[in-house]
N, C-alpha and C. Protein backbone atom coordinates (compact mmCIF):
# COMPACT_ATOMS: atom_id res chain seq x y z
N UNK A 1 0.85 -1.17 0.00
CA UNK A 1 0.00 0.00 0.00
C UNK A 1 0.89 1.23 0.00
N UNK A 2 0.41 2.78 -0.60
CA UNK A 2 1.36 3.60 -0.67
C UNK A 2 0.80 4.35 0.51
N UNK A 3 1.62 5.62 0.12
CA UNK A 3 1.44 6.52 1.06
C UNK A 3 -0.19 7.04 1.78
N UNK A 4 -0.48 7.29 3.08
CA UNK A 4 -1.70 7.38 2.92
C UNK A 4 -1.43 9.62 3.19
N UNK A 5 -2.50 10.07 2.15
CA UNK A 5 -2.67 11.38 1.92
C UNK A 5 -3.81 12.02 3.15
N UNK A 6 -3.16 13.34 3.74
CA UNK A 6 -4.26 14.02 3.92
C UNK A 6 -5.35 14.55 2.50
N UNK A 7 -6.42 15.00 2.99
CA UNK A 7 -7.31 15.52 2.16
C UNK A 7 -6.95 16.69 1.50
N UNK A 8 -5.69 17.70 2.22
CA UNK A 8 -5.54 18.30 1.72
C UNK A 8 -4.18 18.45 1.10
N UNK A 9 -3.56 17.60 1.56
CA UNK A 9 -2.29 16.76 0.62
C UNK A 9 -2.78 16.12 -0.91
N UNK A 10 -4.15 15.45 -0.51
CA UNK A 10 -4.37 14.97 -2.03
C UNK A 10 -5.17 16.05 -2.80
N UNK A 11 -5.71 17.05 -2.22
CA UNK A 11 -6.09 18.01 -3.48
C UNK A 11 -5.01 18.73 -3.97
N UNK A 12 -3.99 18.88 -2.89
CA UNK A 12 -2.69 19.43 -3.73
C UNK A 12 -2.43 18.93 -5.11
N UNK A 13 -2.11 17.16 -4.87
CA UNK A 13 -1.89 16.27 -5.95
C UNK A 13 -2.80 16.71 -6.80
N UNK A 14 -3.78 16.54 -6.60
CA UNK A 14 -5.28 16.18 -7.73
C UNK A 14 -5.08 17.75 -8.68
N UNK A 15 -4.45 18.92 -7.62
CA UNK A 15 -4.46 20.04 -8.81
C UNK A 15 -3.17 19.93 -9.70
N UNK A 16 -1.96 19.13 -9.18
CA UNK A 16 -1.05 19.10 -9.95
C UNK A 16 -1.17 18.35 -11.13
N UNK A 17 -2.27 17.40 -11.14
CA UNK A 17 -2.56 16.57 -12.11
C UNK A 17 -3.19 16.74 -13.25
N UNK A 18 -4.16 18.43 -12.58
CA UNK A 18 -5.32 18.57 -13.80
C UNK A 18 -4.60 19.57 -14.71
N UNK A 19 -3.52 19.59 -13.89
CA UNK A 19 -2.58 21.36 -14.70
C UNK A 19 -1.61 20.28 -15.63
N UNK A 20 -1.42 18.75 -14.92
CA UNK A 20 -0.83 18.12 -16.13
C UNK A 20 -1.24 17.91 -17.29
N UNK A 21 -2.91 17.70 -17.15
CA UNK A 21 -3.88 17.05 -18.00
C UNK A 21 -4.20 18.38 -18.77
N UNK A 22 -4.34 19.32 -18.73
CA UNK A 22 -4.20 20.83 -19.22
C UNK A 22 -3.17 20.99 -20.05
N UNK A 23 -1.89 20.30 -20.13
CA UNK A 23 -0.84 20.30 -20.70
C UNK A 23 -0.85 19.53 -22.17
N UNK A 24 -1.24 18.70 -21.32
CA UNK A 24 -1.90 17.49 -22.60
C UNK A 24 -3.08 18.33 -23.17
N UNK A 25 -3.71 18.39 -22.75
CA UNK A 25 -4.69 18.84 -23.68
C UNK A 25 -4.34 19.68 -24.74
N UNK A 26 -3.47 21.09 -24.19
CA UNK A 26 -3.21 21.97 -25.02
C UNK A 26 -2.48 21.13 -25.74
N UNK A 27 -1.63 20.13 -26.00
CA UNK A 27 -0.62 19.47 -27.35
C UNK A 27 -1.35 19.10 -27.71
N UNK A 28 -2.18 18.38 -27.43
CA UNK A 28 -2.96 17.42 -28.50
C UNK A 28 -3.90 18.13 -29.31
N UNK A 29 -4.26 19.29 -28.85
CA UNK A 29 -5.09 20.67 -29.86
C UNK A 29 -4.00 21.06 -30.93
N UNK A 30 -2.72 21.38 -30.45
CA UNK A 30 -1.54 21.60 -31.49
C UNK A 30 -1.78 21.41 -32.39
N UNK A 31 -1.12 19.69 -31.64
CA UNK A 31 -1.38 18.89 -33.29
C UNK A 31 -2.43 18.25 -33.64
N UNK A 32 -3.66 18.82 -33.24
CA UNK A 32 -4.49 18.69 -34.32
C UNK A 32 -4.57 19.64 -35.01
N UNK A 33 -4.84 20.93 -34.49
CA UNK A 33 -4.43 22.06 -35.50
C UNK A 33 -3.22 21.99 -36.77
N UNK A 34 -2.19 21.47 -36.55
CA UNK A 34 -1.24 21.08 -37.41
C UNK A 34 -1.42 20.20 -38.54
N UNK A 35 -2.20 19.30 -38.35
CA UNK A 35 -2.64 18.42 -39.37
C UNK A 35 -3.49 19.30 -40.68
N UNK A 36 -3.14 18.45 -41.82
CA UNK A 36 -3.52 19.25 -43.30
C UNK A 36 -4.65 18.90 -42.82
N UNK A 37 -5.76 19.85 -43.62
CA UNK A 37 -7.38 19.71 -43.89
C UNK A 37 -7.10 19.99 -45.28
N UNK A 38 -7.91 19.24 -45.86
CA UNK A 38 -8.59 18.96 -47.58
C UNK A 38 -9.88 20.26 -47.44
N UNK A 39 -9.53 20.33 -48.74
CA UNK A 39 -10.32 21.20 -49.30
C UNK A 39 -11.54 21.02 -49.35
N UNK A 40 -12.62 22.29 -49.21
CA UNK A 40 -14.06 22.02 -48.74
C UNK A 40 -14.64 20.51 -49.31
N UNK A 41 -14.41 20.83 -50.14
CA UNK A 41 -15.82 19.53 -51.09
C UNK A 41 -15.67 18.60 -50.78
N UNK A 42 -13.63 17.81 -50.98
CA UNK A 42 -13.27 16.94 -50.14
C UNK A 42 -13.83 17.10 -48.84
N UNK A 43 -13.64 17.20 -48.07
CA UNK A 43 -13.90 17.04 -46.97
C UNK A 43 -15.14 16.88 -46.49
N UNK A 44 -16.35 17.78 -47.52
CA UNK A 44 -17.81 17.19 -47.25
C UNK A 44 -17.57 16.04 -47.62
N UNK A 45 -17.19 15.50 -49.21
CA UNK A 45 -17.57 13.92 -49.40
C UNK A 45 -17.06 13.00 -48.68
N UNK A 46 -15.64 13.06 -47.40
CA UNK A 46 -15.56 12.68 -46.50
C UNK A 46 -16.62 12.39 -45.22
N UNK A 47 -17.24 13.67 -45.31
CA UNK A 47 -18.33 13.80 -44.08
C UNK A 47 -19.55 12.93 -44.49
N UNK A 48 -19.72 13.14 -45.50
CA UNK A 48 -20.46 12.78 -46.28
C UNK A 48 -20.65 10.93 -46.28
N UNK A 49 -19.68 10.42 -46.21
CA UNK A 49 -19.10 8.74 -46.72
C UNK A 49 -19.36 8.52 -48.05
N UNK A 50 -18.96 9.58 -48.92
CA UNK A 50 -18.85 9.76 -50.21
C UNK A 50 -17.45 8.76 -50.82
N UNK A 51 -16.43 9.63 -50.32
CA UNK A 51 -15.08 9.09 -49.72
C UNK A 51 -14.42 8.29 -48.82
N UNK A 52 -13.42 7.45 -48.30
CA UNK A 52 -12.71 7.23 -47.08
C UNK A 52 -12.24 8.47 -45.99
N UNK A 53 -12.45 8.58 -45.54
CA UNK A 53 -11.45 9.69 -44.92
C UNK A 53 -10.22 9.54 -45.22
N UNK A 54 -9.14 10.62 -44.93
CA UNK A 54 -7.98 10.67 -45.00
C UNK A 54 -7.44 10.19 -43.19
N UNK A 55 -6.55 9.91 -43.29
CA UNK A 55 -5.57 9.43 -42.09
C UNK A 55 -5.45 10.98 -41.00
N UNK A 56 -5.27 12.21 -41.52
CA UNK A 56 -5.16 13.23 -41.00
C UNK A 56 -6.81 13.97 -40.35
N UNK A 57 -7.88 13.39 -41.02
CA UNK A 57 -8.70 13.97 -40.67
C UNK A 57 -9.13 13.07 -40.04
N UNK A 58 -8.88 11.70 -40.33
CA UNK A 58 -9.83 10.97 -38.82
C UNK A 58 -8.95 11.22 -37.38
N UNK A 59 -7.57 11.33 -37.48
CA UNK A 59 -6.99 11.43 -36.52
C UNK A 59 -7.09 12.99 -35.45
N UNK A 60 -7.64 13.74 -36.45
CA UNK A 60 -7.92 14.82 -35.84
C UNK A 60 -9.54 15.02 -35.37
N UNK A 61 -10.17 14.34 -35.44
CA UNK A 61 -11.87 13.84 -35.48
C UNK A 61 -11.34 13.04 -34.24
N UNK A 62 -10.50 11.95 -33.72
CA UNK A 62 -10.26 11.36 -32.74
C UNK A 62 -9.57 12.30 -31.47
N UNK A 63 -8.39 13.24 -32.12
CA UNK A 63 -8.34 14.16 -30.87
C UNK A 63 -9.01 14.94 -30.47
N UNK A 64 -10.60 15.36 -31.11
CA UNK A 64 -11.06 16.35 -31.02
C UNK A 64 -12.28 15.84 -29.67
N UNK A 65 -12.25 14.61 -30.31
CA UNK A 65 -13.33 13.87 -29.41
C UNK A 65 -12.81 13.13 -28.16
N UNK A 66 -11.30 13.06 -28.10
CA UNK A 66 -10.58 12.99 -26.80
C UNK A 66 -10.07 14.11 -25.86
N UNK A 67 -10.00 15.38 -26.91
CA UNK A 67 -10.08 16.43 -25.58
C UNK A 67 -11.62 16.87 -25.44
N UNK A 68 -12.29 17.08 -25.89
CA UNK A 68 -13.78 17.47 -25.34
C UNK A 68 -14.57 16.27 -24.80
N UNK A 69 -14.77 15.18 -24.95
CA UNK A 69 -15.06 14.10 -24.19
C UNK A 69 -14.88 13.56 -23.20
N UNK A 70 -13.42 13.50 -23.07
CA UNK A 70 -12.43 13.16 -22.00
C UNK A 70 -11.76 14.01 -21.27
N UNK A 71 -10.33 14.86 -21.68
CA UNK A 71 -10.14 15.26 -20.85
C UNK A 71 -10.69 16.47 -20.49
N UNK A 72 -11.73 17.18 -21.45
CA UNK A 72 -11.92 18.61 -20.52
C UNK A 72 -12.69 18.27 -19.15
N UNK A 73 -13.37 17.55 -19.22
CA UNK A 73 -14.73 17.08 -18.19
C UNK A 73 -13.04 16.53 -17.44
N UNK A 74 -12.88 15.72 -17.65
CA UNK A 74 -11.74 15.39 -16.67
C UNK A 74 -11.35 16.20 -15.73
N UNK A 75 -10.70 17.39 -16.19
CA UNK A 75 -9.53 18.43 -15.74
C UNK A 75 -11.11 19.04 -15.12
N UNK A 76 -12.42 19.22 -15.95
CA UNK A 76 -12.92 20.31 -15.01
C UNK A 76 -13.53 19.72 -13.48
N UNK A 77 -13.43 18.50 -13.68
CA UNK A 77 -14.32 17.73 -12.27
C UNK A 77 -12.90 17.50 -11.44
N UNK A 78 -11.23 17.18 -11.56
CA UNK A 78 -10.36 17.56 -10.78
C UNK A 78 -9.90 19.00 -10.38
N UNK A 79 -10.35 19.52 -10.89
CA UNK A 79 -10.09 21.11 -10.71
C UNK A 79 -11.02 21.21 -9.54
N UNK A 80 -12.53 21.26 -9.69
CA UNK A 80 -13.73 21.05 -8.83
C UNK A 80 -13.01 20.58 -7.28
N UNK A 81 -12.54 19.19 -7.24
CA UNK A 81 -11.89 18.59 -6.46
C UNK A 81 -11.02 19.02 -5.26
N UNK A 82 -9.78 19.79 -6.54
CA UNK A 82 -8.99 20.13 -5.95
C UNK A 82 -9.24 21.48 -4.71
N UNK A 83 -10.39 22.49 -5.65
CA UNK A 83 -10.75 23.61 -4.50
C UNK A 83 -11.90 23.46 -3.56
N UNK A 84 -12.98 22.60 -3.63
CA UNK A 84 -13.94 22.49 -2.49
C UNK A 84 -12.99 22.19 -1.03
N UNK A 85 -14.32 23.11 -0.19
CA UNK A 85 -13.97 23.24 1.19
C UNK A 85 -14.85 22.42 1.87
N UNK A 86 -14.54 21.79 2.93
CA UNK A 86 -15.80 21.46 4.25
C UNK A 86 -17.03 22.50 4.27
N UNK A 87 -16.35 23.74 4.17
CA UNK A 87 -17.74 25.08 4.55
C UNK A 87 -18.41 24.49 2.46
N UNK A 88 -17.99 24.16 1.57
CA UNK A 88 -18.71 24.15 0.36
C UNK A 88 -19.33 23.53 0.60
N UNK A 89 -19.18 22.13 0.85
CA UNK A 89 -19.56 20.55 1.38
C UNK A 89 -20.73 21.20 2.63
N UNK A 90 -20.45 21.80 3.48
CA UNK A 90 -21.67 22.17 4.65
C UNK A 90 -22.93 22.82 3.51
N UNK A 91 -22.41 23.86 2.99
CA UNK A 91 -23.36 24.16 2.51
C UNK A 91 -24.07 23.78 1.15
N UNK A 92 -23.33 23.16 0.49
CA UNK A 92 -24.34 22.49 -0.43
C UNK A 92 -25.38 21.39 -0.22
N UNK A 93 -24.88 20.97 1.50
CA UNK A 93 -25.44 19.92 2.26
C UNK A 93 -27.09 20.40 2.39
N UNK A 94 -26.48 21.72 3.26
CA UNK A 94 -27.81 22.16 3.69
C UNK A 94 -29.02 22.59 2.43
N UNK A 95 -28.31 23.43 0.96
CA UNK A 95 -29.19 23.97 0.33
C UNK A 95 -30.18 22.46 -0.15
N UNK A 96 -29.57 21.26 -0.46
CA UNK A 96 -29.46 20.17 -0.91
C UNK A 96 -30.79 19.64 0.08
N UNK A 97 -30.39 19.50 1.23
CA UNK A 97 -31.65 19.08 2.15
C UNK A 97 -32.73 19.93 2.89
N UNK A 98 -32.30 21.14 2.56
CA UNK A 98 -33.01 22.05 3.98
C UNK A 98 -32.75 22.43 5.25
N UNK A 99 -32.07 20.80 5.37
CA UNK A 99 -31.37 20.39 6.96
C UNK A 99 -30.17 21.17 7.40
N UNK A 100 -29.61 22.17 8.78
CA UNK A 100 -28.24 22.55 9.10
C UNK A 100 -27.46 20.84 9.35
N UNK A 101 -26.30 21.09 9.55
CA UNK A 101 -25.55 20.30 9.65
C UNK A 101 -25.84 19.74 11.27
N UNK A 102 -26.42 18.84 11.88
CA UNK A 102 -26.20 18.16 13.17
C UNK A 102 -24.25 17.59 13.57
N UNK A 103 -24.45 18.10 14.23
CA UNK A 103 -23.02 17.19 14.89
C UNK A 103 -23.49 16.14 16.03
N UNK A 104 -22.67 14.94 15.71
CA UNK A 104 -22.92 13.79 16.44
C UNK A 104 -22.49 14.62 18.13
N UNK A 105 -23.73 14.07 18.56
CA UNK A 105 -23.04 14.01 20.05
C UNK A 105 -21.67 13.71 20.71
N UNK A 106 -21.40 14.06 21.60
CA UNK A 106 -20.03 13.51 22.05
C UNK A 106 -20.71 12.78 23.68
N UNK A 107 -19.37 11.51 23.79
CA UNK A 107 -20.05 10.73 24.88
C UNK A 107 -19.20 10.54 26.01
């Protein structure tokens, strides 16, 4: 077993991770941006299944649908992560139920 994390040891992590995944993201936009696009018509009769696609445009159809699919929702629900507080958590508790927060008795 590894290390065990405070909560606020692991949101540290969890933000260093989404600023990694942010990193990635921005390359993989690069180079999709970098990749040739065919000329309109081509590219409808591609859209179309007139044509095969080309190697450059499915591959950029695949990163496009791996950063908006994957990692943005990713990075935006570790981001989320990384900054909630106990007082967020109290109060989304309460708007959520109506209920204040009870504290267990002490014995």
């Amino acid at each position: 077993m590894g290390d065990v994390y405070s909560a606020e040891q692991t949101q540290f992590a969890v933000r260093e991770i989404a600023l990694l995944l942010l990193r990635i993201l921005e390359r993989l936009e690069e180079i999709a941006d970098d990749l040739p696009q065919p000329p309109d018509p081509e590219m409808d009769a591609m859209l179309e299944g007139s044509i095969p696609m080309s190697l450059a445009v499915d591959l950029r159809g695949s990163l496009e649908v791996a950063a908006d699919d994957c990692l943005r929702p990713a990075i935006k629900t570790l981001e989320e992560a990384a900054k909630v507080t106990p007082d967020d958590l109290r109060r989304e508790f309460e708007q959520r139920t109506g209920k204040g927060v009870q504290r267990p008795e002490k014995r």
